[in-house]
C-alpha atoms as a PDB file:
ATOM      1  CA  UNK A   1     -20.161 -26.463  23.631  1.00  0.00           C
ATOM      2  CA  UNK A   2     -21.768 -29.811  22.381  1.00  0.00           C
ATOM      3  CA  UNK A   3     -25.160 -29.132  23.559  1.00  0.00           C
ATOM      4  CA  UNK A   4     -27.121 -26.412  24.617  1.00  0.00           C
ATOM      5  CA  UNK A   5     -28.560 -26.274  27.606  1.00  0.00           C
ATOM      6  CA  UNK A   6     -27.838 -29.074  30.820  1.00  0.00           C
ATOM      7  CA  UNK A   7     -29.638 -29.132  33.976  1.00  0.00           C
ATOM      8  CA  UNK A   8     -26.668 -29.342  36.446  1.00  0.00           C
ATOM      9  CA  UNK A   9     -24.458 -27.383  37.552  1.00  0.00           C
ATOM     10  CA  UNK A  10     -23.459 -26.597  41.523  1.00  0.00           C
ATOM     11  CA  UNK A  11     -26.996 -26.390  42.223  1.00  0.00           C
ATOM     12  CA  UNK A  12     -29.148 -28.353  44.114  1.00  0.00           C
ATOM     13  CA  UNK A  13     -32.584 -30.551  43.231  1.00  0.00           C
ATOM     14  CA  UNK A  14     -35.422 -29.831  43.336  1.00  0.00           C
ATOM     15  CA  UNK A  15     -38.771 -31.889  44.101  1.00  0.00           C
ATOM     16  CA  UNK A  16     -41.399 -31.016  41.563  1.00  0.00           C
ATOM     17  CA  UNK A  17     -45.371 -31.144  42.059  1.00  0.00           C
ATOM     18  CA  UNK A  18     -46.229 -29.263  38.926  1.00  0.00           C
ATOM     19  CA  UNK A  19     -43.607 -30.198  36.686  1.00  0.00           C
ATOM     20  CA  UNK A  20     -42.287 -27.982  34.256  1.00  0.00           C
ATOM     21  CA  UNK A  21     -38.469 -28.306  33.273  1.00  0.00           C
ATOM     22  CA  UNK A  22     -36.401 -25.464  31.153  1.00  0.00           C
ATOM     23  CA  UNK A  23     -33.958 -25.785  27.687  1.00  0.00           C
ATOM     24  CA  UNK A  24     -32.195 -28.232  26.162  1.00  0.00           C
ATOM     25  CA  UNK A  25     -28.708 -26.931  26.939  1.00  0.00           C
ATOM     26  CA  UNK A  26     -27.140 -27.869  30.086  1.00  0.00           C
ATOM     27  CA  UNK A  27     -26.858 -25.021  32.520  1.00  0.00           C
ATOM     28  CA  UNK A  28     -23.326 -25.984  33.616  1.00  0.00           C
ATOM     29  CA  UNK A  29     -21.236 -22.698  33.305  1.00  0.00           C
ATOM     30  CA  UNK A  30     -22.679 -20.185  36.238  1.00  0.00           C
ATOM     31  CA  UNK A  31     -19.451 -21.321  38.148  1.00  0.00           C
ATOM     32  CA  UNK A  32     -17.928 -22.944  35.781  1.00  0.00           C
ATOM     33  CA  UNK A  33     -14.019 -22.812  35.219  1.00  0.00           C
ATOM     34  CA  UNK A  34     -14.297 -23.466  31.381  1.00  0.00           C
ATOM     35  CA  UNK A  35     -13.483 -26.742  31.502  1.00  0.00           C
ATOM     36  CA  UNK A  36     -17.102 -27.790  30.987  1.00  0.00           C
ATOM     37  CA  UNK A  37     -17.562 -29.674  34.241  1.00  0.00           C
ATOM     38  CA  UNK A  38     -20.417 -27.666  35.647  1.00  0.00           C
ATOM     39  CA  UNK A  39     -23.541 -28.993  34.848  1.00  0.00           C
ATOM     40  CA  UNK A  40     -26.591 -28.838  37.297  1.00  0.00           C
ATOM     41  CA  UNK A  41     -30.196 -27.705  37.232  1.00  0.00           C
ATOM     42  CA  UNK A  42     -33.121 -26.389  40.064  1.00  0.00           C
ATOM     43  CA  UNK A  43     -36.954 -26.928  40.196  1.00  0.00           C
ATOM     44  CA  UNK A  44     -38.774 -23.251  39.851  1.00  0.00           C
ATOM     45  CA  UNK A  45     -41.676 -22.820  40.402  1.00  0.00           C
ATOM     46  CA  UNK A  46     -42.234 -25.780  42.718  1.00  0.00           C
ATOM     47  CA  UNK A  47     -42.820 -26.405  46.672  1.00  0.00           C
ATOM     48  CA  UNK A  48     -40.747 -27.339  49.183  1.00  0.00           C
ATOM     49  CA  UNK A  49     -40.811 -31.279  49.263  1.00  0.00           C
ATOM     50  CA  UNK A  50     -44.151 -32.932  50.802  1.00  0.00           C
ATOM     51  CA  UNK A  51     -42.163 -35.952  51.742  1.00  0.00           C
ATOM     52  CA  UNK A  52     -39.055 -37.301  52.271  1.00  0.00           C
ATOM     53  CA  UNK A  53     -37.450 -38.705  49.494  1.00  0.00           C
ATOM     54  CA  UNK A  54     -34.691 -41.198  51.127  1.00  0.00           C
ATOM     55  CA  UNK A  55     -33.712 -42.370  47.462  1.00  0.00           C
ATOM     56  CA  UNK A  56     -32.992 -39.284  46.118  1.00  0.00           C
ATOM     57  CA  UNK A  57     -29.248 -38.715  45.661  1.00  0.00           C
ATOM     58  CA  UNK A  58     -27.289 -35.159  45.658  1.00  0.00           C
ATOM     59  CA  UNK A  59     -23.610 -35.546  43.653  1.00  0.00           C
ATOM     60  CA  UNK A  60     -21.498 -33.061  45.469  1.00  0.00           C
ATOM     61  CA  UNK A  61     -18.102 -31.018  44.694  1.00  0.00           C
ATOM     62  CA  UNK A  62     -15.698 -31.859  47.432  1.00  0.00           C
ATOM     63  CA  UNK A  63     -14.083 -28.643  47.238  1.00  0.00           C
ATOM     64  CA  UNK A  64     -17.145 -26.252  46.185  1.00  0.00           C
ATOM     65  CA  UNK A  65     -15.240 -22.966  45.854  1.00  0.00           C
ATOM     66  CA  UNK A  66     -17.489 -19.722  45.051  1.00  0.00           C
ATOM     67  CA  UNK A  67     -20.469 -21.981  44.929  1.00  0.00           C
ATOM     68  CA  UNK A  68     -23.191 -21.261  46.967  1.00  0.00           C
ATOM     69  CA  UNK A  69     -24.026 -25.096  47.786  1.00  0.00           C
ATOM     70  CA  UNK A  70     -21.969 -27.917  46.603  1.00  0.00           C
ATOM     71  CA  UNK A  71     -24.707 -29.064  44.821  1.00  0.00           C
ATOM     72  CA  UNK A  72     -23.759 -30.427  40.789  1.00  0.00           C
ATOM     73  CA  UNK A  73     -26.960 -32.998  40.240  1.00  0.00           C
ATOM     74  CA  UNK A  74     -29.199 -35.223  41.406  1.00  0.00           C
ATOM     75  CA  UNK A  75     -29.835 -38.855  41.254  1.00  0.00           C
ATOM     76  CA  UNK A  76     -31.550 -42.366  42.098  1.00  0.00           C
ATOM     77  CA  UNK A  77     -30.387 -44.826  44.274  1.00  0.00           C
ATOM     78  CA  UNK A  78     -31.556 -47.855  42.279  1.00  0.00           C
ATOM     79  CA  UNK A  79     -29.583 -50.158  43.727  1.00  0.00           C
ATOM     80  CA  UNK A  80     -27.289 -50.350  47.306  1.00  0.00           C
ATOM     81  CA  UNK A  81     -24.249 -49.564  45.328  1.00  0.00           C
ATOM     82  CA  UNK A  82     -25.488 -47.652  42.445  1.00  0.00           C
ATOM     83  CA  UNK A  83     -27.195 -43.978  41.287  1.00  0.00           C
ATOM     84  CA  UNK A  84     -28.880 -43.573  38.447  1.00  0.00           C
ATOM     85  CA  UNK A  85     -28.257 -39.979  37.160  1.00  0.00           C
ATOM     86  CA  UNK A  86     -27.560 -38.453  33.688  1.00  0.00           C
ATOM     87  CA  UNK A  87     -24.324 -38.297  31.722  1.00  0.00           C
ATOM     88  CA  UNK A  88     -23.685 -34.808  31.353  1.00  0.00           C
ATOM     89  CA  UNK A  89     -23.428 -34.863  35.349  1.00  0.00           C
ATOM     90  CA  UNK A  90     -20.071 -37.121  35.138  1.00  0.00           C
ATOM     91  CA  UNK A  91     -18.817 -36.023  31.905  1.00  0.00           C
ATOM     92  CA  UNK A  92     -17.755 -32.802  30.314  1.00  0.00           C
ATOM     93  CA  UNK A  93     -19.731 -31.372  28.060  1.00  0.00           C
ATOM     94  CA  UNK A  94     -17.752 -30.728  25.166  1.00  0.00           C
ATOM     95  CA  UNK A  95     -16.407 -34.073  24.460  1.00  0.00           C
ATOM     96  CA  UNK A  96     -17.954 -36.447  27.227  1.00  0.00           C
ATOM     97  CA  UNK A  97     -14.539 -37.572  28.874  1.00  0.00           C
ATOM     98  CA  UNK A  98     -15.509 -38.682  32.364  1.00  0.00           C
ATOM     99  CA  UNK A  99     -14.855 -36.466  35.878  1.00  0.00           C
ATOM    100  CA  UNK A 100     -12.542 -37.465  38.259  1.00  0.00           C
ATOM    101  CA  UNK A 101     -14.761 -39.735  41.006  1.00  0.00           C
ATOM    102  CA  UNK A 102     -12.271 -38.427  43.674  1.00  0.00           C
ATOM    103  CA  UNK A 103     -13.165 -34.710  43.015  1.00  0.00           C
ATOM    104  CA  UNK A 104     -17.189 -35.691  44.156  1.00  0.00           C
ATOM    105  CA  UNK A 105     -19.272 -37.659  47.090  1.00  0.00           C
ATOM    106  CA  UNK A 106     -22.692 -38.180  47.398  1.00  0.00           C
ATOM    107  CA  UNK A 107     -25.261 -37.272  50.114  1.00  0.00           C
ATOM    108  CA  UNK A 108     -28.768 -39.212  50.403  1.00  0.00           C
ATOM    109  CA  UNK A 109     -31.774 -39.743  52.470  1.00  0.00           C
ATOM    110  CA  UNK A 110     -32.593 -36.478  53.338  1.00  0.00           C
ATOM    111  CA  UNK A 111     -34.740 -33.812  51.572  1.00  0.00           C
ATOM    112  CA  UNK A 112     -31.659 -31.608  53.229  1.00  0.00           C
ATOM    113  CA  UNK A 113     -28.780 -31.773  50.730  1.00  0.00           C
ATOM    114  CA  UNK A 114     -26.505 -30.741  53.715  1.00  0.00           C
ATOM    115  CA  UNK A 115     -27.727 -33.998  55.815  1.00  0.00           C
ATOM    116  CA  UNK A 116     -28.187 -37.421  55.597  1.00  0.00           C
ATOM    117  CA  UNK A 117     -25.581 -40.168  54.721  1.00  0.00           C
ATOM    118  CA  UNK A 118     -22.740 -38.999  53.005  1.00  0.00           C
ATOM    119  CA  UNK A 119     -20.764 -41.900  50.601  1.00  0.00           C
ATOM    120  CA  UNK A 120     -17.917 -42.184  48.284  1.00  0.00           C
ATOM    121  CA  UNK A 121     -17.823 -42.516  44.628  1.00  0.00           C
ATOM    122  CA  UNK A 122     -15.645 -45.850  42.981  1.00  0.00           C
ATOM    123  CA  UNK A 123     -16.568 -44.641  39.491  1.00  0.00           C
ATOM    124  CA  UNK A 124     -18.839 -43.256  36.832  1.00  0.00           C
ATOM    125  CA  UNK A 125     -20.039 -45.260  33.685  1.00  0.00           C
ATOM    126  CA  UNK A 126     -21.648 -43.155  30.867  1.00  0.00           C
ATOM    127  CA  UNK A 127     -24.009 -45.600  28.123  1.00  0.00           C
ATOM    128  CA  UNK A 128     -21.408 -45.938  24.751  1.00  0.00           C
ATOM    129  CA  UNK A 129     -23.942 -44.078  22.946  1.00  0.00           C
ATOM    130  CA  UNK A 130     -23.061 -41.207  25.064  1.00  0.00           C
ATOM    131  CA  UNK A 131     -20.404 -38.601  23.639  1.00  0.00           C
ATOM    132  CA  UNK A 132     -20.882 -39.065  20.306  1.00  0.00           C
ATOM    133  CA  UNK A 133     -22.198 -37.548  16.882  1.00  0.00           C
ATOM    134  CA  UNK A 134     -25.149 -38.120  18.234  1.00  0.00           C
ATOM    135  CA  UNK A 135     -24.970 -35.631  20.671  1.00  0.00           C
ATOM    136  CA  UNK A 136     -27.369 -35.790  23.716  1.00  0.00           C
ATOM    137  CA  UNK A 137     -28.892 -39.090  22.985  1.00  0.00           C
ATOM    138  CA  UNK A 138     -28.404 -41.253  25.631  1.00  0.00           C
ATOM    139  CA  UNK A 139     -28.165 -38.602  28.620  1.00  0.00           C
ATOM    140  CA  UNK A 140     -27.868 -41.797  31.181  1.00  0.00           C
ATOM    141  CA  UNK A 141     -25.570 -42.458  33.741  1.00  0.00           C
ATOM    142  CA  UNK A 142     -24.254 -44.515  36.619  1.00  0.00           C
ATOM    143  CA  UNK A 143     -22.531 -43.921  39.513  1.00  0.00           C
ATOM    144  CA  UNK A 144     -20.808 -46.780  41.869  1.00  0.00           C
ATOM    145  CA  UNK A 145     -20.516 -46.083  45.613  1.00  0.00           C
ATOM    146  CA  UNK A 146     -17.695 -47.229  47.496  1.00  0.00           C
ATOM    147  CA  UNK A 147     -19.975 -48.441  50.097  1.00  0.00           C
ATOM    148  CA  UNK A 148     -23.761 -49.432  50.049  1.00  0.00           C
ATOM    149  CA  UNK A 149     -26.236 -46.845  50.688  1.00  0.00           C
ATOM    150  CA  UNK A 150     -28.449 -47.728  54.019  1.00  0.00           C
ATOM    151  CA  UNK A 151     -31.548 -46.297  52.565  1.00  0.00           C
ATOM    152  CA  UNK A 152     -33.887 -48.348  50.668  1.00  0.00           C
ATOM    153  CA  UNK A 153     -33.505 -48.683  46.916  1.00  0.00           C
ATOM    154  CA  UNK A 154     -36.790 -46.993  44.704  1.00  0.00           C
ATOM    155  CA  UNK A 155     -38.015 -49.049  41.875  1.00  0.00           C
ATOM    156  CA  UNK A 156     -38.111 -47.849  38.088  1.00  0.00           C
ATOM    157  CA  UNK A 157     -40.958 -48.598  35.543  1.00  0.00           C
ATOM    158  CA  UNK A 158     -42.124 -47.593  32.145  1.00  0.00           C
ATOM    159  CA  UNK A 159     -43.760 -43.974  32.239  1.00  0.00           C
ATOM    160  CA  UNK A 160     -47.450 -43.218  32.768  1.00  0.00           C
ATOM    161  CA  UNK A 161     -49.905 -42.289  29.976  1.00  0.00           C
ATOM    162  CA  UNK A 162     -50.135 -38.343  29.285  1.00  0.00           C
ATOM    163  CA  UNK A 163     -52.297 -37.694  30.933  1.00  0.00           C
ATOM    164  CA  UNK A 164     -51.689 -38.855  34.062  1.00  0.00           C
ATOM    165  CA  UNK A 165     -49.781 -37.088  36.868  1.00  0.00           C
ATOM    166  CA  UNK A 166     -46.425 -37.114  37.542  1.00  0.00           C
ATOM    167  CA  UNK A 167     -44.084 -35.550  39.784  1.00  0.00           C
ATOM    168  CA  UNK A 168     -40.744 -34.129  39.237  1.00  0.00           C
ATOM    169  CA  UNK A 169     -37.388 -33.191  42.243  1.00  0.00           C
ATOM    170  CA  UNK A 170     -34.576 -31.594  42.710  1.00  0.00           C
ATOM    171  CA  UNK A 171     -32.168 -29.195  44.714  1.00  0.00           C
ATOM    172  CA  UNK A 172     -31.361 -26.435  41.906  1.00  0.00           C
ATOM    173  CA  UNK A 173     -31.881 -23.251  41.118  1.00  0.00           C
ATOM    174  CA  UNK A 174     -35.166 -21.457  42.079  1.00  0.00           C
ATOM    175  CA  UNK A 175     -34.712 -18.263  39.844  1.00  0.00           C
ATOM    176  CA  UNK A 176     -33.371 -18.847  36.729  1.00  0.00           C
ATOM    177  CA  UNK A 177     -31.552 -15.428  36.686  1.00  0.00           C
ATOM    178  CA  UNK A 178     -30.383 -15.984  40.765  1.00  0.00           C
ATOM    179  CA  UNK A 179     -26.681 -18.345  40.483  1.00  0.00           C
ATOM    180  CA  UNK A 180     -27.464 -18.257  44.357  1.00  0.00           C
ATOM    181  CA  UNK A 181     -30.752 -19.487  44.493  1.00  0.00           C
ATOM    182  CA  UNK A 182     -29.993 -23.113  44.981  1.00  0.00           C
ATOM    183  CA  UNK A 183     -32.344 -25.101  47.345  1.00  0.00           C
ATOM    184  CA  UNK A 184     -30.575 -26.676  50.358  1.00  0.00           C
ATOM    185  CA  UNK A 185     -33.715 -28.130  50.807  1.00  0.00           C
ATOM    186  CA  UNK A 186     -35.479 -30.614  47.944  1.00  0.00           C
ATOM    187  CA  UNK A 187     -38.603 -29.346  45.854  1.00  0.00           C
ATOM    188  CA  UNK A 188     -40.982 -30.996  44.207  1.00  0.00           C
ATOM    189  CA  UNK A 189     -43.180 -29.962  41.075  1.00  0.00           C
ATOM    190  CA  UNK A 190     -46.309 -31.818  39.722  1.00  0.00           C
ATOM    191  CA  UNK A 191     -46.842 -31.686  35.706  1.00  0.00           C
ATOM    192  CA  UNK A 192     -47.478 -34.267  33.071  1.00  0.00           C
ATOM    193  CA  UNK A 193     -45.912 -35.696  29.872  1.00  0.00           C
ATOM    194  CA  UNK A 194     -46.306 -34.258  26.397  1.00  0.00           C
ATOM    195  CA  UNK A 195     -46.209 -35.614  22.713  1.00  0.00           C
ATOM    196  CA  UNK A 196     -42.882 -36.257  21.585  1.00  0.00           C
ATOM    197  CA  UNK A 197     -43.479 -33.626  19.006  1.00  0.00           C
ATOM    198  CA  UNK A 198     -43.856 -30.697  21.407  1.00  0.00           C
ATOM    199  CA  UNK A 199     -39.970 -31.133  22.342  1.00  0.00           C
ATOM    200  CA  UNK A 200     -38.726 -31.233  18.557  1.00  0.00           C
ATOM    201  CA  UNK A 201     -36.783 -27.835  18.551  1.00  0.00           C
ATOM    202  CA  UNK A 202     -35.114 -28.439  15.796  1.00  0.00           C
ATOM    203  CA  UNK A 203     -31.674 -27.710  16.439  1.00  0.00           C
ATOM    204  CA  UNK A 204     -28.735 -30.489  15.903  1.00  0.00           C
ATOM    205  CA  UNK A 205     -27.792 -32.066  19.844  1.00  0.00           C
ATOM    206  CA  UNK A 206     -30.893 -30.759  21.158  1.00  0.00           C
ATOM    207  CA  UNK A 207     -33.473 -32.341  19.453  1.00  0.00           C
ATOM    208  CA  UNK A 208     -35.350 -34.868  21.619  1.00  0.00           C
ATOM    209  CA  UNK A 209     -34.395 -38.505  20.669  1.00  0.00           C
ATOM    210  CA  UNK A 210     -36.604 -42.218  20.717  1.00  0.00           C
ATOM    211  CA  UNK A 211     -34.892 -42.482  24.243  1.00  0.00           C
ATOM    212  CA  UNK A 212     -36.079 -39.436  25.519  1.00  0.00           C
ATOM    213  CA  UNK A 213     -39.570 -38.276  27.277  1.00  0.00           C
ATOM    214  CA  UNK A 214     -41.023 -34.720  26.865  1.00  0.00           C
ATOM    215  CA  UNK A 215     -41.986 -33.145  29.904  1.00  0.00           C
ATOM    216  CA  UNK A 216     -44.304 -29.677  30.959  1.00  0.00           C
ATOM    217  CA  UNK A 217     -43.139 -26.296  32.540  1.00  0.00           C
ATOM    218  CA  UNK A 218     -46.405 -24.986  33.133  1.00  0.00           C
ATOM    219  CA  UNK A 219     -46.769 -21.836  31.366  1.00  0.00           C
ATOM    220  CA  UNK A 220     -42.893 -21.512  31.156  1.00  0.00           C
ATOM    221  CA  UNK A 221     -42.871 -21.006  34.960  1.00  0.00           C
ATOM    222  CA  UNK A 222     -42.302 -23.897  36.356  1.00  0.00           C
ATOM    223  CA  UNK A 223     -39.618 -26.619  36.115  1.00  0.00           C
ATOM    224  CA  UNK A 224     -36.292 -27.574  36.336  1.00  0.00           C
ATOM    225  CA  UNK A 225     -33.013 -25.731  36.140  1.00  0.00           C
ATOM    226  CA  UNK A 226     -29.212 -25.582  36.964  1.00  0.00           C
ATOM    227  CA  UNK A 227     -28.527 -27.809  39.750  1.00  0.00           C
ATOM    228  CA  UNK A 228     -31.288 -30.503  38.783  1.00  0.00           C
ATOM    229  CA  UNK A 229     -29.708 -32.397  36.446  1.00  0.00           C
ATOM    230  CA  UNK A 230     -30.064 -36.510  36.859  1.00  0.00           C
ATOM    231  CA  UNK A 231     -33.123 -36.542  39.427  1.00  0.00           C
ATOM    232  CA  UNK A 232     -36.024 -38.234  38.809  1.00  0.00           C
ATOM    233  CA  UNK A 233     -39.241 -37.751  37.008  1.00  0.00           C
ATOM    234  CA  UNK A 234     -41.377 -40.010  38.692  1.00  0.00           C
ATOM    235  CA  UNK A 235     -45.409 -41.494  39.410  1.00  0.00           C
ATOM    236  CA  UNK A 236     -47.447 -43.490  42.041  1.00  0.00           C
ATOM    237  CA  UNK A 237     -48.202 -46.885  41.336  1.00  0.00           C
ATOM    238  CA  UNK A 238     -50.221 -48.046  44.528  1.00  0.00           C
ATOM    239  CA  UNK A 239     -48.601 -45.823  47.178  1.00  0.00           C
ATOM    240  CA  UNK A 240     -45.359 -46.290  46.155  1.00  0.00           C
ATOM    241  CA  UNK A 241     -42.914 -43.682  43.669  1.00  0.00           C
ATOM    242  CA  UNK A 242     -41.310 -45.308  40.759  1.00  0.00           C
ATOM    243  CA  UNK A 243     -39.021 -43.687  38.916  1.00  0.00           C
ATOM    244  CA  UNK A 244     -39.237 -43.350  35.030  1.00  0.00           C
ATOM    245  CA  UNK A 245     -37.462 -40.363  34.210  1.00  0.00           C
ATOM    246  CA  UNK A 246     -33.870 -38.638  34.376  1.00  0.00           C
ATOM    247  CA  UNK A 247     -33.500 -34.341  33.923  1.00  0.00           C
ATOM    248  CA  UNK A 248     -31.810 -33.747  30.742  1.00  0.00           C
ATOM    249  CA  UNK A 249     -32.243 -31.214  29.110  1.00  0.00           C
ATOM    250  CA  UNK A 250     -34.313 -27.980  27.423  1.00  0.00           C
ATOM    251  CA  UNK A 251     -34.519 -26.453  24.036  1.00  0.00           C
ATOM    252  CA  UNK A 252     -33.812 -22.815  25.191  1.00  0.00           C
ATOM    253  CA  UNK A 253     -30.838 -20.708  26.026  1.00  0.00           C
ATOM    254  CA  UNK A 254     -32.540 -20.756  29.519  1.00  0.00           C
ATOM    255  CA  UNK A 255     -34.487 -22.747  31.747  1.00  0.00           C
ATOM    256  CA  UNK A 256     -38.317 -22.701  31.285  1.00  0.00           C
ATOM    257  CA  UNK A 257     -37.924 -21.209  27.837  1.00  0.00           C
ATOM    258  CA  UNK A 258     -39.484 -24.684  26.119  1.00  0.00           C
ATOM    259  CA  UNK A 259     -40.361 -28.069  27.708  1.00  0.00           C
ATOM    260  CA  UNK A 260     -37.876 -30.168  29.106  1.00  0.00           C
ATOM    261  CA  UNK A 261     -36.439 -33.210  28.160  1.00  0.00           C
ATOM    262  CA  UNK A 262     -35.983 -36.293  30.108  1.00  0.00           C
ATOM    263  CA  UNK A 263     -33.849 -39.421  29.425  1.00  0.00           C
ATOM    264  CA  UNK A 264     -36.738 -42.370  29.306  1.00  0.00           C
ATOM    265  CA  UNK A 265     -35.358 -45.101  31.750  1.00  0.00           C
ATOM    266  CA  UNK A 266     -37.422 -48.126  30.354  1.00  0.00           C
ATOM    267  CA  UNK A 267     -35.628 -47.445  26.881  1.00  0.00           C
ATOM    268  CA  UNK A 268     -32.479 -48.116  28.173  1.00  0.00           C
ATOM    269  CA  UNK A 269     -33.018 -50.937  31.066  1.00  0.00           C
ATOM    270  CA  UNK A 270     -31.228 -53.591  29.231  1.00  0.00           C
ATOM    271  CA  UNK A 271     -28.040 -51.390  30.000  1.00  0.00           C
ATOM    272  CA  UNK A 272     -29.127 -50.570  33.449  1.00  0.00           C
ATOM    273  CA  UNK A 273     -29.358 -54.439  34.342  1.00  0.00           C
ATOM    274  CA  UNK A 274     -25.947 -55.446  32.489  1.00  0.00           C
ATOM    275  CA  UNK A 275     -23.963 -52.566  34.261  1.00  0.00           C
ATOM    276  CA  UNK A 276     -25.339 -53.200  37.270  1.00  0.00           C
ATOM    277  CA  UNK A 277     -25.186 -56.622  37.432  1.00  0.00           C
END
């Protein structure tokens, strides 16, 4: 397996107000079939969300089998037609060949990830850096709906000092040892960033990388896991969210085992706008 530790999988996303996000491997094998397409991770630790988050996008299996909830990541509607979410949610993980569109929809604006609008998927674009020696750099993704979302768009900016707060969502797992603890219902955490040095774990693929953020699991008991892969990290400006992070990845065999890794959305904006349009 390329890299170590994902945060998707068929979970669900959580929203996080006390952030604190687990390994640098992808957690996408509890249901896997071996074919690497199972990459998700949940918020532990967290609360149920405060708020409802209408921009905050569930990718779904179509046919969920043994799964518990259809739940495989989490995203951002950034645009009518487009999700921002991470690449190891539309790509396998050992050599970052895209899914099949056709196999997944997506559900937004509701905190429920069994509610709200449900919309098809056209395609999924990975950033070229993605799937290559390099292995996790780049963890960036987006998705193209068949049809515009009705919910409003949220807005993405550069991320907040250190030591300011910030909050983190999602619909995974809420025990890292449970495959059936995925959240139906969105959790939140609230945590803050870290030097870039406290997520060097020294390990080839799971290193953290100029385009990535470093993120805190309080006391390694808090954070994301499977099933919260691609949602946001985000912060208030005014009384508004903007979102400035994606769920990556963590340095351990297991959620909450280091801090988590988040792909840094500013760093890579110049692709967001050109794919996009």
């Amino acid at each position: 397996m390329r890299r170590k530790f994902a945060l998707t999988a068929a979970a669900v996303v959580v929203a996080v107000a006390a952030l604190g996000v687990g390994g640098m491997a992808y957690a996408d094998r509890e249901y896997g079939s071996g074919n690497g397409d199972d990459a998700s991770t949940k918020i532990i630790g967290g609360q149920p969300a405060s708020e409802e988050y209408k921009f905050h996008a569930s990718m779904q299996y179509k046919e969920p089998g043994e799964r518990p909830n259809p739940q495989r990541c989490g995203g951002s509607l950034i645009a009518p037609e487009w999700v921002l979410t991470a690449a190891h949610c539309v790509s396998k993980v050992e050599d970052g060949a895209l899914l099949n569109p056709a196999d997944y929809h997506i559900r937004i604006g509701s905190n429920d990830n069994l509610a709200g609008e449900q919309i098809e998927i056209e395609s999924f674009t990975t950033h070229p850096y993605w799937a290559t020696d390099n292995e996790s750099v780049a963890d960036i993704a987006l998705i193209k709906l068949k049809t515009a979302a009705k919910e409003k768009p949220v807005a993405m900016s550069g991320h907040p000092s250190g030591d300011k707060p910030i909050r983190i969502i999602g619909w995974g797992r809420t025990d890292r040892d449970d495959p059936n603890s995925i959240s139906q219902q969105a959790q939140e955490l609230d945590t803050t960033l870290l030097n870039f040095d406290d997520c060097k774990f020294g390990e080839p693929g799971f290193d953290i990388s100029p385009g990535d953020l470093c993120v805190d699991t309080p006391d390694g008991k808090a954070g994301p896991c499977s099933g919260d892969s691609g949602s946001p990290a985000m912060h208030k400006v005014g009384d508004q969210w903007r979102i400035f992070g994606i769920t990556s990845r963590g340095g351990g065999d297991k959620c909450l085992s280091t801090p988590e890794v988040y792909t840094n959305i500013d760093w890579w904006s110049d692709w967001i706008a050109e794919t996009t349009g």
